[in-house]
C-alpha atoms as a PDB file:
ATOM      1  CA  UNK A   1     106.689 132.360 111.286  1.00  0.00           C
ATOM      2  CA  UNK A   2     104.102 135.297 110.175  1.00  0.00           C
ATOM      3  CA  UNK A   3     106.628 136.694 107.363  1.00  0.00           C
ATOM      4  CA  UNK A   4     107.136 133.673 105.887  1.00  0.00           C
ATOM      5  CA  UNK A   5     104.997 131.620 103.204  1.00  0.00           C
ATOM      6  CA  UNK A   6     102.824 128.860 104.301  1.00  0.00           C
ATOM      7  CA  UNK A   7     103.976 126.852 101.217  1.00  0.00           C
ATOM      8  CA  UNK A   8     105.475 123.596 102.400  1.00  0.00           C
ATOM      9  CA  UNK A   9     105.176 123.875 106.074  1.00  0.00           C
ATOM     10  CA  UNK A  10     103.472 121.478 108.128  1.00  0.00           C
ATOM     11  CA  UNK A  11     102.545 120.536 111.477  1.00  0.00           C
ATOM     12  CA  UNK A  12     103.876 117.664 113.282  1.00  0.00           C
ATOM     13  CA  UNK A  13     103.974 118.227 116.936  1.00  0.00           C
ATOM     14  CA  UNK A  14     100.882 119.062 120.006  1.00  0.00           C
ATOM     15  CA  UNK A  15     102.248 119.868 123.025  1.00  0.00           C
ATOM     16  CA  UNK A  16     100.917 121.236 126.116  1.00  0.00           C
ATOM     17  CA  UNK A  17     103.102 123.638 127.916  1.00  0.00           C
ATOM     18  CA  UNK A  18     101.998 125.457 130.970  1.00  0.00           C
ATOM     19  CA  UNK A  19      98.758 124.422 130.166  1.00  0.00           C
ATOM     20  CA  UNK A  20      98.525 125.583 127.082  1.00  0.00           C
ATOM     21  CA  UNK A  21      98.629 123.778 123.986  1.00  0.00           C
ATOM     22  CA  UNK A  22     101.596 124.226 121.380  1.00  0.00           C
ATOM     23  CA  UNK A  23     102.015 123.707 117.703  1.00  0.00           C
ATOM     24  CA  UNK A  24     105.394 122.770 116.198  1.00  0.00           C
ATOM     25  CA  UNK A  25     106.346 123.424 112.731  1.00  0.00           C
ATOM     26  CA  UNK A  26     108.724 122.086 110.235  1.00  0.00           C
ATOM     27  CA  UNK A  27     109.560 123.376 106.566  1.00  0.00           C
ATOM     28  CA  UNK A  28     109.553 120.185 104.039  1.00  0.00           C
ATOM     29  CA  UNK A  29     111.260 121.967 101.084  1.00  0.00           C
ATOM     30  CA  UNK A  30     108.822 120.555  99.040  1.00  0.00           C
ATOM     31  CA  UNK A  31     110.341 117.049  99.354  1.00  0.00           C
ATOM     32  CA  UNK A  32     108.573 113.738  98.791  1.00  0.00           C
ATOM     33  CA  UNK A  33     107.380 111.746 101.487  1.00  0.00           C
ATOM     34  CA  UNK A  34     108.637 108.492 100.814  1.00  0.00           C
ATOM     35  CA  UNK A  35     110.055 107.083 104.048  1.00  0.00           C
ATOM     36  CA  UNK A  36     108.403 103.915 105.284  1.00  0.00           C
ATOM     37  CA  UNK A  37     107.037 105.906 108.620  1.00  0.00           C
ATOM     38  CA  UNK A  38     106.082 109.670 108.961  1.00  0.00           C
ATOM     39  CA  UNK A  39     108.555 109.810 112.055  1.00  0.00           C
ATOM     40  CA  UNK A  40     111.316 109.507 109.599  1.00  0.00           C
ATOM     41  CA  UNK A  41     110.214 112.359 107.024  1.00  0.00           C
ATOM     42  CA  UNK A  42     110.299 114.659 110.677  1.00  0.00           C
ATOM     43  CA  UNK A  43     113.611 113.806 111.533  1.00  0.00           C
ATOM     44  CA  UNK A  44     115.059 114.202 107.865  1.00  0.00           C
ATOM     45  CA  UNK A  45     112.959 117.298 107.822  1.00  0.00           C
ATOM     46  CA  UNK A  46     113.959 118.251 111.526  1.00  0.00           C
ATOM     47  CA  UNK A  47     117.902 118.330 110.211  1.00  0.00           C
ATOM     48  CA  UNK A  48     117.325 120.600 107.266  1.00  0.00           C
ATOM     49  CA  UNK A  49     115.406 122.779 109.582  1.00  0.00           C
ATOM     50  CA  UNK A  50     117.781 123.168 112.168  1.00  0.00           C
ATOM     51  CA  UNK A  51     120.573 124.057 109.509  1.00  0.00           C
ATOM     52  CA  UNK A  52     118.355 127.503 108.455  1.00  0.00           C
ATOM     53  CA  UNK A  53     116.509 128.148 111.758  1.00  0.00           C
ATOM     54  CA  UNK A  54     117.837 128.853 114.772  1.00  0.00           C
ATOM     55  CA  UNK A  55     114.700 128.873 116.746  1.00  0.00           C
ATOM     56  CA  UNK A  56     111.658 126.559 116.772  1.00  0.00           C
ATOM     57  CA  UNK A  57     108.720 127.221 114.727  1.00  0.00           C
ATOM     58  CA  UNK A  58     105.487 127.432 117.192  1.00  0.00           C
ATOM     59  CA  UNK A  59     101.851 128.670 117.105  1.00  0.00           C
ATOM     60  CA  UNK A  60      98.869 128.002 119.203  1.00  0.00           C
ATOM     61  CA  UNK A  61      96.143 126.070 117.673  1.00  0.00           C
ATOM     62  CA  UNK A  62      94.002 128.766 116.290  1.00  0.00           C
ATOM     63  CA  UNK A  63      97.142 130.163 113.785  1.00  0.00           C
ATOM     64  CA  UNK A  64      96.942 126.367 112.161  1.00  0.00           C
ATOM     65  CA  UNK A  65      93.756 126.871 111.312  1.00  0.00           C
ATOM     66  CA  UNK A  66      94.108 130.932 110.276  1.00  0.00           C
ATOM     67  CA  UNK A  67      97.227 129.748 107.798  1.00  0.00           C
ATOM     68  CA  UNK A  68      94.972 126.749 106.227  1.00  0.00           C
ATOM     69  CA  UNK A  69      92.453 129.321 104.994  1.00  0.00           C
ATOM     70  CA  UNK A  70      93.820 129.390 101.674  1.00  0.00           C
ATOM     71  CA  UNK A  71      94.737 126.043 101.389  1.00  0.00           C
ATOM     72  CA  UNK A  72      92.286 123.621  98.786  1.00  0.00           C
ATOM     73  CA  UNK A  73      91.131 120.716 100.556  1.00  0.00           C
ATOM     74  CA  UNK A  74      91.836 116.954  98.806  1.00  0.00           C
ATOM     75  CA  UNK A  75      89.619 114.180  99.580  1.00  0.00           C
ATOM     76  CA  UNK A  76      91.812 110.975 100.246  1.00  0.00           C
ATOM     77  CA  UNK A  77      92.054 108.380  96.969  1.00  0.00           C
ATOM     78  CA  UNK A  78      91.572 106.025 100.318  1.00  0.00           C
ATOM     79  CA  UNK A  79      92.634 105.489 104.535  1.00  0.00           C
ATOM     80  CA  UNK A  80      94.482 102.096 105.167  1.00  0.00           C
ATOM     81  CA  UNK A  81      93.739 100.788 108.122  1.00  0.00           C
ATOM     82  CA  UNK A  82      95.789  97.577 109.422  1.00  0.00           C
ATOM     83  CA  UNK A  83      96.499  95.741 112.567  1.00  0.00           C
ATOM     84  CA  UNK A  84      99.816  96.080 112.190  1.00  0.00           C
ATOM     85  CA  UNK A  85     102.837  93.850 111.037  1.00  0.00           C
ATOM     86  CA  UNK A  86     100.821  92.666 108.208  1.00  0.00           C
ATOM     87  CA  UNK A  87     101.849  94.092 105.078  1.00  0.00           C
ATOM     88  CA  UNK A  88     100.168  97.822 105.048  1.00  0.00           C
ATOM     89  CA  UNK A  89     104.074  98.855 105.350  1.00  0.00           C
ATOM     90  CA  UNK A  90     105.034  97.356 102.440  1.00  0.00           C
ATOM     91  CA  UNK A  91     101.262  98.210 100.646  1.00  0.00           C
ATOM     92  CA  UNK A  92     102.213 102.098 101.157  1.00  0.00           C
ATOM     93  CA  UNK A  93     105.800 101.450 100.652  1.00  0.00           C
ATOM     94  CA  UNK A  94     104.852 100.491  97.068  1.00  0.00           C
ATOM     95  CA  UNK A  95     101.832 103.281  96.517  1.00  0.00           C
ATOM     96  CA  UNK A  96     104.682 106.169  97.276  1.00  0.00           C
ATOM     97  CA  UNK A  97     107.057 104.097  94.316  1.00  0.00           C
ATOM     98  CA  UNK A  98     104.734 106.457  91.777  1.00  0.00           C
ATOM     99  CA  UNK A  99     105.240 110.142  91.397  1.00  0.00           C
ATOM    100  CA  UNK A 100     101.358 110.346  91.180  1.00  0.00           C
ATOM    101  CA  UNK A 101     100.913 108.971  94.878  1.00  0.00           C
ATOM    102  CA  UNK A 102     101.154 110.768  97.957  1.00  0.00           C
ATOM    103  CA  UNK A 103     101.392 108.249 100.811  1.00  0.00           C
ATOM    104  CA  UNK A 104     100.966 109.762 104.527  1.00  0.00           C
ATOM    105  CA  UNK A 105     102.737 106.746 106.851  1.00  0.00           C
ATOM    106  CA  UNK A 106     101.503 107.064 110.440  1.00  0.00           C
ATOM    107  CA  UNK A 107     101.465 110.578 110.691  1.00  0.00           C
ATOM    108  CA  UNK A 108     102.190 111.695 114.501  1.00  0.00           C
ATOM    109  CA  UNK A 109      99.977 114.771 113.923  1.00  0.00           C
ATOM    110  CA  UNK A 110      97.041 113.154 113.095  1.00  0.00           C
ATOM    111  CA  UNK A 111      97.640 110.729 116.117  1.00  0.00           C
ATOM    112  CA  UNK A 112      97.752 113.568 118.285  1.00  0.00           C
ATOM    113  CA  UNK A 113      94.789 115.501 117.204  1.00  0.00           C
ATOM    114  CA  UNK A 114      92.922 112.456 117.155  1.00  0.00           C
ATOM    115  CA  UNK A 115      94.122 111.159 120.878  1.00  0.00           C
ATOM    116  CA  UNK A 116      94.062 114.721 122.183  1.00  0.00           C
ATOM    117  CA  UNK A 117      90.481 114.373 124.112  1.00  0.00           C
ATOM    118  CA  UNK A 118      91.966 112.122 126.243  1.00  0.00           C
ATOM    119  CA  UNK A 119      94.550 114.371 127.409  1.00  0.00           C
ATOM    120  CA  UNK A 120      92.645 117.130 127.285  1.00  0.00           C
ATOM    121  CA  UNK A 121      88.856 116.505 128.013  1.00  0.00           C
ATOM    122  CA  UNK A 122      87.240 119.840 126.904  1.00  0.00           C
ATOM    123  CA  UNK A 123      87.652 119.418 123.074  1.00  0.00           C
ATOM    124  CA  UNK A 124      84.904 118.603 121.178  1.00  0.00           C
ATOM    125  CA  UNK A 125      84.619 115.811 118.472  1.00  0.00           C
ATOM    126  CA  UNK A 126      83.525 118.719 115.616  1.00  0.00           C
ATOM    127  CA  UNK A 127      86.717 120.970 117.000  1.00  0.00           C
ATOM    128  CA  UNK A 128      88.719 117.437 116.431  1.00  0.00           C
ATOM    129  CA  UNK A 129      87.298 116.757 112.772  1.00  0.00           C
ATOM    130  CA  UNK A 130      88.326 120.775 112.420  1.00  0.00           C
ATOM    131  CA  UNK A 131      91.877 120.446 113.249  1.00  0.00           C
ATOM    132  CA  UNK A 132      92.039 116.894 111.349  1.00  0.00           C
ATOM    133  CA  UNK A 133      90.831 118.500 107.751  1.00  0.00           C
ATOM    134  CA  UNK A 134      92.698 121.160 108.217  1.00  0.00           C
ATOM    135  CA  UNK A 135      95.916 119.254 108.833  1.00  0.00           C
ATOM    136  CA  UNK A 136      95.366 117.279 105.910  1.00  0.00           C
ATOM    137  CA  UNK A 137      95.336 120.372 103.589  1.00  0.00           C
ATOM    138  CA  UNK A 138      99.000 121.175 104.823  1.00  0.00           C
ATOM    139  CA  UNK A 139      99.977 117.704 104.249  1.00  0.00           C
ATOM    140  CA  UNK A 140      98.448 117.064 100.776  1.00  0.00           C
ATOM    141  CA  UNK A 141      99.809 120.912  99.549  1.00  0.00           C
ATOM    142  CA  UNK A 142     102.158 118.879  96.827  1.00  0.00           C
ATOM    143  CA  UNK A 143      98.867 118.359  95.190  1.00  0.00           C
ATOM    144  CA  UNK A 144      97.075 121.740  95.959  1.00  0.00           C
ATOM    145  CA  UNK A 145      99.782 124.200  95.937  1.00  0.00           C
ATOM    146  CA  UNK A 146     100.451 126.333  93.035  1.00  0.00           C
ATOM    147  CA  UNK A 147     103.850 124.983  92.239  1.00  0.00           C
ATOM    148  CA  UNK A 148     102.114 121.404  92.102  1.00  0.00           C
ATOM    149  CA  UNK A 149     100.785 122.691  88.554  1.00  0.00           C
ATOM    150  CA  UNK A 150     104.430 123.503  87.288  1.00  0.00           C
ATOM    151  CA  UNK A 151     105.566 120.319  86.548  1.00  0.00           C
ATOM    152  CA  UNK A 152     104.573 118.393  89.444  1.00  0.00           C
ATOM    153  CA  UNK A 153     102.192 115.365  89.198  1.00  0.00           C
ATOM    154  CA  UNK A 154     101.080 114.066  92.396  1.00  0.00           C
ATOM    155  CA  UNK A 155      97.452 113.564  92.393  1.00  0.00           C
ATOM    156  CA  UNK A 156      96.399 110.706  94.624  1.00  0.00           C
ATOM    157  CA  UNK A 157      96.453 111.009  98.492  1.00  0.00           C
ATOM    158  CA  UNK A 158      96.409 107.740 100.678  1.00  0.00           C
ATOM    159  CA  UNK A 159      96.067 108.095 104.067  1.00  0.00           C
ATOM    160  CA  UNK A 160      97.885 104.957 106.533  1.00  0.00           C
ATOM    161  CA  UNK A 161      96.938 105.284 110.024  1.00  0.00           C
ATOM    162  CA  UNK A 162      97.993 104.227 113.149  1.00  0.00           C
ATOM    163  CA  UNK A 163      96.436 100.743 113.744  1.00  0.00           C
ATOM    164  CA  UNK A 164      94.413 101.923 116.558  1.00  0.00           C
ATOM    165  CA  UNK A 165      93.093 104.551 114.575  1.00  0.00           C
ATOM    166  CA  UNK A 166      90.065 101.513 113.638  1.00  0.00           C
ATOM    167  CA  UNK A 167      88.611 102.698 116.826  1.00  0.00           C
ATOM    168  CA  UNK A 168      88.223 105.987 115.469  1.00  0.00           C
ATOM    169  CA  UNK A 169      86.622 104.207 111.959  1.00  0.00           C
ATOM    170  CA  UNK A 170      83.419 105.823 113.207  1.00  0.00           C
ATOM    171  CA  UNK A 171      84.571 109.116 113.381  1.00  0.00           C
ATOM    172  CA  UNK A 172      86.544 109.114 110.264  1.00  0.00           C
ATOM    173  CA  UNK A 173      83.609 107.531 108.366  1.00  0.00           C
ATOM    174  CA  UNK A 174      81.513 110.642 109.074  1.00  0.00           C
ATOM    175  CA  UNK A 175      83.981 112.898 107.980  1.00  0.00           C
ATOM    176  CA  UNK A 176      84.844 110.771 104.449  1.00  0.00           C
ATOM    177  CA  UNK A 177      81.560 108.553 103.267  1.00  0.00           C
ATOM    178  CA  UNK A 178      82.646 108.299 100.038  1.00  0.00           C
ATOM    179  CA  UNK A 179      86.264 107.229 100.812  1.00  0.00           C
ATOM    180  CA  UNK A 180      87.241 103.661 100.493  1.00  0.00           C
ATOM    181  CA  UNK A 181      88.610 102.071 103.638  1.00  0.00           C
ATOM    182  CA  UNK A 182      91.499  99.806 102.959  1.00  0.00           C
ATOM    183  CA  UNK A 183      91.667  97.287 106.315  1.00  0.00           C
ATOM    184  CA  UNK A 184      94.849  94.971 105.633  1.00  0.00           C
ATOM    185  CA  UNK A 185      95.172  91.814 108.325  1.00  0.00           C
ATOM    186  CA  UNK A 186      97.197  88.696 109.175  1.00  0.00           C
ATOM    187  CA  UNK A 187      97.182  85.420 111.024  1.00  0.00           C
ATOM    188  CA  UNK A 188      96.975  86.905 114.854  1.00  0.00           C
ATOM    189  CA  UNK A 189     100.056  84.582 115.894  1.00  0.00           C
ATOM    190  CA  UNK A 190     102.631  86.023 113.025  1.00  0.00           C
ATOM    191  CA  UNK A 191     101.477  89.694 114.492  1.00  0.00           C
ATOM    192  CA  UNK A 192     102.282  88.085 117.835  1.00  0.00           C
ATOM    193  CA  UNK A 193     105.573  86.238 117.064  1.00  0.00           C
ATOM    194  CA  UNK A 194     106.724  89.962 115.365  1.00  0.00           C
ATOM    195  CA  UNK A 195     105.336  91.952 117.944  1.00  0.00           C
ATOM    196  CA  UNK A 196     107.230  89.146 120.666  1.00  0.00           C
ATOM    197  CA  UNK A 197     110.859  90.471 119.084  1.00  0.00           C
ATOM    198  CA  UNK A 198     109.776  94.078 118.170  1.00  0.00           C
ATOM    199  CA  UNK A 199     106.845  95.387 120.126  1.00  0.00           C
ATOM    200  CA  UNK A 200     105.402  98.525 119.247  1.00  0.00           C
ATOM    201  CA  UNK A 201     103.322 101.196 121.114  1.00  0.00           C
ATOM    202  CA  UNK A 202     100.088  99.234 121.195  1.00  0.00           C
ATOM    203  CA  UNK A 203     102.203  95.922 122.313  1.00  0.00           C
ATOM    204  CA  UNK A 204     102.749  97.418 125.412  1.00  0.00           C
ATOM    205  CA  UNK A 205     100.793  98.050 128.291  1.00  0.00           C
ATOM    206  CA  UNK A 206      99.800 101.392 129.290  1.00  0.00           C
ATOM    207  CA  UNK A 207     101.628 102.910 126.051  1.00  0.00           C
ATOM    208  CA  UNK A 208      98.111 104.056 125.105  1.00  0.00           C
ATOM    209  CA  UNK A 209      95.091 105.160 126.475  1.00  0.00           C
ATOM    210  CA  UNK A 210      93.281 101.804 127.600  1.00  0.00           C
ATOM    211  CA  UNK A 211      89.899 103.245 126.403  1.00  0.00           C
ATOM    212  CA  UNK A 212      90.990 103.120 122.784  1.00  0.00           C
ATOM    213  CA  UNK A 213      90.193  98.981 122.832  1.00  0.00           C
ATOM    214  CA  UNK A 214      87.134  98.968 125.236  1.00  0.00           C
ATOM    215  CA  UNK A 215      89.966  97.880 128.183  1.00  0.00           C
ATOM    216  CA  UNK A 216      89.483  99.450 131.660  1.00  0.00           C
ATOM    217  CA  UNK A 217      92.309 100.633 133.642  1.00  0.00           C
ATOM    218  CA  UNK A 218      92.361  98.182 136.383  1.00  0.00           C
ATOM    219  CA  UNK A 219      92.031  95.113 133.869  1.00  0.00           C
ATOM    220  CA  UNK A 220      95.288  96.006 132.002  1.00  0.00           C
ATOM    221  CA  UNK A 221      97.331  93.620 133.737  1.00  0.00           C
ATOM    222  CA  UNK A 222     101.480  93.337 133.335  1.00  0.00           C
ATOM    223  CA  UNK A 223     101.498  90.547 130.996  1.00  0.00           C
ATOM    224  CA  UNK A 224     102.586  91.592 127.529  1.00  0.00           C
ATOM    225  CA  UNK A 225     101.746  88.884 126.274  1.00  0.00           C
ATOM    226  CA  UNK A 226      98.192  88.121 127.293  1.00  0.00           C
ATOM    227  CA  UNK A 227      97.499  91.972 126.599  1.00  0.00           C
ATOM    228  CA  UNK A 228      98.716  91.912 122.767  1.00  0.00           C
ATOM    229  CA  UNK A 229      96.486  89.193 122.561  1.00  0.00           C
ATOM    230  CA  UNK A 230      93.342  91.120 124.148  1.00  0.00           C
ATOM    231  CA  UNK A 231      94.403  94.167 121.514  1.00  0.00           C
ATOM    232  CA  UNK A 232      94.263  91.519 118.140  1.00  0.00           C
ATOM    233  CA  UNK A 233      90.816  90.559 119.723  1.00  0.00           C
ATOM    234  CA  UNK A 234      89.807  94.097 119.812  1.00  0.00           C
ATOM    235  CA  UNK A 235      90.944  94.708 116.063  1.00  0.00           C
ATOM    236  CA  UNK A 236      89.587  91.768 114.639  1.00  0.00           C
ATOM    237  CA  UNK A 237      86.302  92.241 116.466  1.00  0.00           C
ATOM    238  CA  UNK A 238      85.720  95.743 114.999  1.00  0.00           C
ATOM    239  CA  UNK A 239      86.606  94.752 111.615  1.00  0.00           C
ATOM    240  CA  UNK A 240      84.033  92.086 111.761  1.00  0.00           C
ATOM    241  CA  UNK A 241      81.640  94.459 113.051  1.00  0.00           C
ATOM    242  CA  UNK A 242      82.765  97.568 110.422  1.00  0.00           C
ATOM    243  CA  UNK A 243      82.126  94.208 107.631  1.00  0.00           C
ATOM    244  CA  UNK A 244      78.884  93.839 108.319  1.00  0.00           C
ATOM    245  CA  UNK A 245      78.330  97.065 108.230  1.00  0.00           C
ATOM    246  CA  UNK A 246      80.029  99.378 105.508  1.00  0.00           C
ATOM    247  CA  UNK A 247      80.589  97.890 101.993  1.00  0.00           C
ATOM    248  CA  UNK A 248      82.973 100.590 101.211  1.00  0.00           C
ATOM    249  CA  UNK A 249      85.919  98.985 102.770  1.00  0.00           C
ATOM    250  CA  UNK A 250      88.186  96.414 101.402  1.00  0.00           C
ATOM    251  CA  UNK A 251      89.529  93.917 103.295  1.00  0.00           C
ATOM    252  CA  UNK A 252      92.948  92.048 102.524  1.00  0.00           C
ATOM    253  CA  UNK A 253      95.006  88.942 103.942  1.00  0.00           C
ATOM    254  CA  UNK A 254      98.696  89.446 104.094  1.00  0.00           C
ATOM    255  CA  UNK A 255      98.875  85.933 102.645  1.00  0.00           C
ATOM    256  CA  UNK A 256      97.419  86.928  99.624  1.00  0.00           C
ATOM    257  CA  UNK A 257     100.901  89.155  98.631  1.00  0.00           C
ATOM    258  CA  UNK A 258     101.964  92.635  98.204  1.00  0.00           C
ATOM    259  CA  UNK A 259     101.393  92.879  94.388  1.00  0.00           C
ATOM    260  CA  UNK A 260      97.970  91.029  94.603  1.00  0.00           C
ATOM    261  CA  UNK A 261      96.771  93.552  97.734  1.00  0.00           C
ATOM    262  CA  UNK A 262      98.407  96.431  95.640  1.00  0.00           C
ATOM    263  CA  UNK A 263      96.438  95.531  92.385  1.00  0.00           C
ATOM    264  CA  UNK A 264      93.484  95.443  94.525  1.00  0.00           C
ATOM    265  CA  UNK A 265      94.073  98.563  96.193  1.00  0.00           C
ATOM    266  CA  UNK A 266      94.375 100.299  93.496  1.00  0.00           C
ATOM    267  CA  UNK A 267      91.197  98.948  91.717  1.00  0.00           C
ATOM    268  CA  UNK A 268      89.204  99.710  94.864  1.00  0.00           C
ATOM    269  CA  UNK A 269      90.723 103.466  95.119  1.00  0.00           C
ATOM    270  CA  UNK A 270      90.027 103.844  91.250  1.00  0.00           C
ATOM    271  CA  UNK A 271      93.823 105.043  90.296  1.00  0.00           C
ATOM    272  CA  UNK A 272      95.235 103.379  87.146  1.00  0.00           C
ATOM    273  CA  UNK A 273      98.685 101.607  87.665  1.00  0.00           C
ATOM    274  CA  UNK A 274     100.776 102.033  84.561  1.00  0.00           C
ATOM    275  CA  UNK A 275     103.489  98.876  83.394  1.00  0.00           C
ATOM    276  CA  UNK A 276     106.353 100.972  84.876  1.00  0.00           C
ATOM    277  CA  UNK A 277     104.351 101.594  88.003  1.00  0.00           C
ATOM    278  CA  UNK A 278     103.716  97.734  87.939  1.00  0.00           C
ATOM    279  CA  UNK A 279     107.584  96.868  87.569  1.00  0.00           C
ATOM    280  CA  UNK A 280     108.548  99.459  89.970  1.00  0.00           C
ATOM    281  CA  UNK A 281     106.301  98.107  92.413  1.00  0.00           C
ATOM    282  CA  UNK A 282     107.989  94.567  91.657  1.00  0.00           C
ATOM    283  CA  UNK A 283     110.950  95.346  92.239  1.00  0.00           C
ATOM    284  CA  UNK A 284     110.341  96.934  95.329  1.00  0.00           C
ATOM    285  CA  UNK A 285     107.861  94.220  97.064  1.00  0.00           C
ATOM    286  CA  UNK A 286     111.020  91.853  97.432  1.00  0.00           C
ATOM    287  CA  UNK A 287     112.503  93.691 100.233  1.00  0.00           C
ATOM    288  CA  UNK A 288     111.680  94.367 103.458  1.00  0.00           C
ATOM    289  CA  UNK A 289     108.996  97.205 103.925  1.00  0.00           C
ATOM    290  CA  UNK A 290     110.476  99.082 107.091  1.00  0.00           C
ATOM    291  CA  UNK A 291     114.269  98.716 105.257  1.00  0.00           C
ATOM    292  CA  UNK A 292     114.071  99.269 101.795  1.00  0.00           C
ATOM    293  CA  UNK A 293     117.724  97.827 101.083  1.00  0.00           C
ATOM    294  CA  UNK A 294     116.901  94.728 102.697  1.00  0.00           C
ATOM    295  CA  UNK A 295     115.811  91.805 100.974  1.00  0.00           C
ATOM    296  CA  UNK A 296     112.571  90.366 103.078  1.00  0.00           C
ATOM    297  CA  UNK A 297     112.554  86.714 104.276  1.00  0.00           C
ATOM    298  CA  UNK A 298     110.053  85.237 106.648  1.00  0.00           C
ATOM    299  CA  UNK A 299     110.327  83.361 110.063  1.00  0.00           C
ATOM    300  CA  UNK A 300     109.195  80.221 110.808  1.00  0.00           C
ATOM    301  CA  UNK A 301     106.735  79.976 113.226  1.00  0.00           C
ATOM    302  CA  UNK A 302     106.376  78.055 116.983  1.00  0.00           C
ATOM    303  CA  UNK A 303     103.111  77.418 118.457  1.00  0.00           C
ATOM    304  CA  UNK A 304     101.036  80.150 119.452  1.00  0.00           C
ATOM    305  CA  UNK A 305     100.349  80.725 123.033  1.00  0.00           C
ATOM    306  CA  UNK A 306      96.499  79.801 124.249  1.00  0.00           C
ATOM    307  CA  UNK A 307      95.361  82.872 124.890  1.00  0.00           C
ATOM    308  CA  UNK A 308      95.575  83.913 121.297  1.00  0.00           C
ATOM    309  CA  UNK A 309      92.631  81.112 120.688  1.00  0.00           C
ATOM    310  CA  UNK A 310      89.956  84.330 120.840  1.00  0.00           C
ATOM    311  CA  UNK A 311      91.830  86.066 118.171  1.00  0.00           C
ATOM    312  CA  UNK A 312      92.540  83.285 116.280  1.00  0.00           C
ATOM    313  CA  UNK A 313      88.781  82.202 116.406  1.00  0.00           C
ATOM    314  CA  UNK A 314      87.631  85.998 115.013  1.00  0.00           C
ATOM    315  CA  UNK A 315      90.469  85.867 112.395  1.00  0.00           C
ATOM    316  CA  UNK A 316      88.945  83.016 110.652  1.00  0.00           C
ATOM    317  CA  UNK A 317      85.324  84.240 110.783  1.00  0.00           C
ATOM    318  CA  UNK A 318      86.633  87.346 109.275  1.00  0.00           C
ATOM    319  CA  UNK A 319      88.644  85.516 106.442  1.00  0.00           C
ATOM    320  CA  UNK A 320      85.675  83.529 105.375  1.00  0.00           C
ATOM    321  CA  UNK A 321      84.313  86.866 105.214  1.00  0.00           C
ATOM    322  CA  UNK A 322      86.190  88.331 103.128  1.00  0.00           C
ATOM    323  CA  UNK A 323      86.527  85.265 100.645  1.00  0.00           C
ATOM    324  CA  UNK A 324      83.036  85.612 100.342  1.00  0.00           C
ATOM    325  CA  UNK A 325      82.979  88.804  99.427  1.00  0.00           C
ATOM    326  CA  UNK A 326      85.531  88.910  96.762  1.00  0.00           C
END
């Protein structure tokens, strides 16, 4: 890994082995990162690797931050922050449609850095905001590397997170004052009904570390259902509490429709939207934003269950809100 240039590598995997933490590396090729979630880039990138390697690429922590010396840093254009299954998908789905965008999905890397202090206690928040800058310099190289003046045009980098990366708004607000905050939302009981036939990591109890939504371990519970419900309340109670606080964020309604939230998105982050970046956009925003060759239809919906009343309660606070601030 020493003899070879630094120039499209990245990070995408912490793990601790023998008590000692590990860095995985994968070689991009200098490919776009257009997939729908990060996970897919690493296992497209993960093939291609494994046809020219033969043996993993691994460092300890302080060689990721030795090989980033050189790298130029590149403030975000903006972080999107949603509570998932309400249209950021489909928001950065249509961002990475122009050359000029860089759109980072859900990176696993920054989930781990950012999670690591609860697996591993003795890390620091300023050694976390470290390791978190410095990733982003190997991620956003297509704009800082010196092939990204030959021809190359990317200049804008949007950052999606994990949606229970708001609990880390605080943190992330320090390191980037100046960067709009993008935090996308939707009726609690369509999250619910798609997280009911699909449920992701924060859907399911004990996936995640309770502490990240203020729960305690004892008060988890086994009921899926009544615990996706507590996590919508914790979202929509600290987006409330970031909008009365921070009028550098934006919020949006899924209702409101992907080119509507994209116009605004882009007026918020300051990038200009050409007509071809427009039609492109278009075009894409009629199918679905996980499967891009599927055309996207919605479900009707059955009644919501009674424990989503809490969430359903702080959803329309926040969307009077938000109406009121437009």
């Amino acid at each position: 890994m020493g003899a070879i240039k630094i120039e499209n590598w990245i990070p995408y995997k912490l793990i601790t082995v023998d008590g000692l933490l590990q860095c995985h590396w994968l070689n991009t090729y200098g490919n776009r990162f257009t997939e729908p979630f990060f996970d897919e880039t690493i296992l497209k990138c993960r093939s291609a690797h494994a046809r020219n390697y033969t043996f993993p690429s691994v460092s300890n922590l302080e060689m990721v931050k030795a090989w980033a010396q050189d790298l130029n840093e590149v403030e975000p254009a903006a972080f999107i922050f949603h509570i998932s299954r309400c249209g950021s998908t489909l928001v950065s789905q249509l961002l990475a449609t122009s050359i000029e965008n860089i759109v980072l999905s859900e990176v696993p890397f920054f989930d781990d850095i950012l999670r690591l202090p609860f697996k591993e206690p003795y890390f620091k928040e300023t050694e976390i905001n470290n390791l978190l800058t410095t990733a982003f310099k190997y991620y956003s190289q297509a704009i800082t590397s010196p092939t990204a003046s030959l021809g190359k045009k990317e200049k804008h980098l949007f950052i999606k997170a994990d949606s229970w990366h708001i609990f880390f708004y605080k943190q992330l607000r320090q390191l980037y004052p100046k960067v709009p905050f993008i935090l996308i939302y939707r009726r609690p009981d369509e999250v619910f009904k798609s997280h009911s036939k699909m449920p992701g990591m924060q859907a399911v109890p004990g996936m995640l570390e309770p502490q990240l939504f203020g729960f305690k371990a004892e008060e988890i519970g086994h009921n899926p259902g009544i615990y996706l419900a507590n996590v919508l309340t914790s979202y929509l109670s600290k987006y409330l509490e970031i909008a009365a606080s921070d009028n550098n964020c934006l919020f949006l309604n899924y209702n409101e429709g992907p080119m509507q939230m994209i116009k605004k998105v882009a007026a918020f982050s300051s990038i200009r939207l050409s007509m071809e970046d427009l039609q492109n956009m278009e075009k894409r925003s009629h199918y679905h934003s996980k499967k891009p060759g599927e055309h996207f239809s919605e479900e009707a919906l059955t009644d919501a269950p009674s424990y989503l009343n809490e969430a359903m309660e702080l959803y329309d606070i926040l969307d009077e809100k938000r109406i009121a601030m437009q």
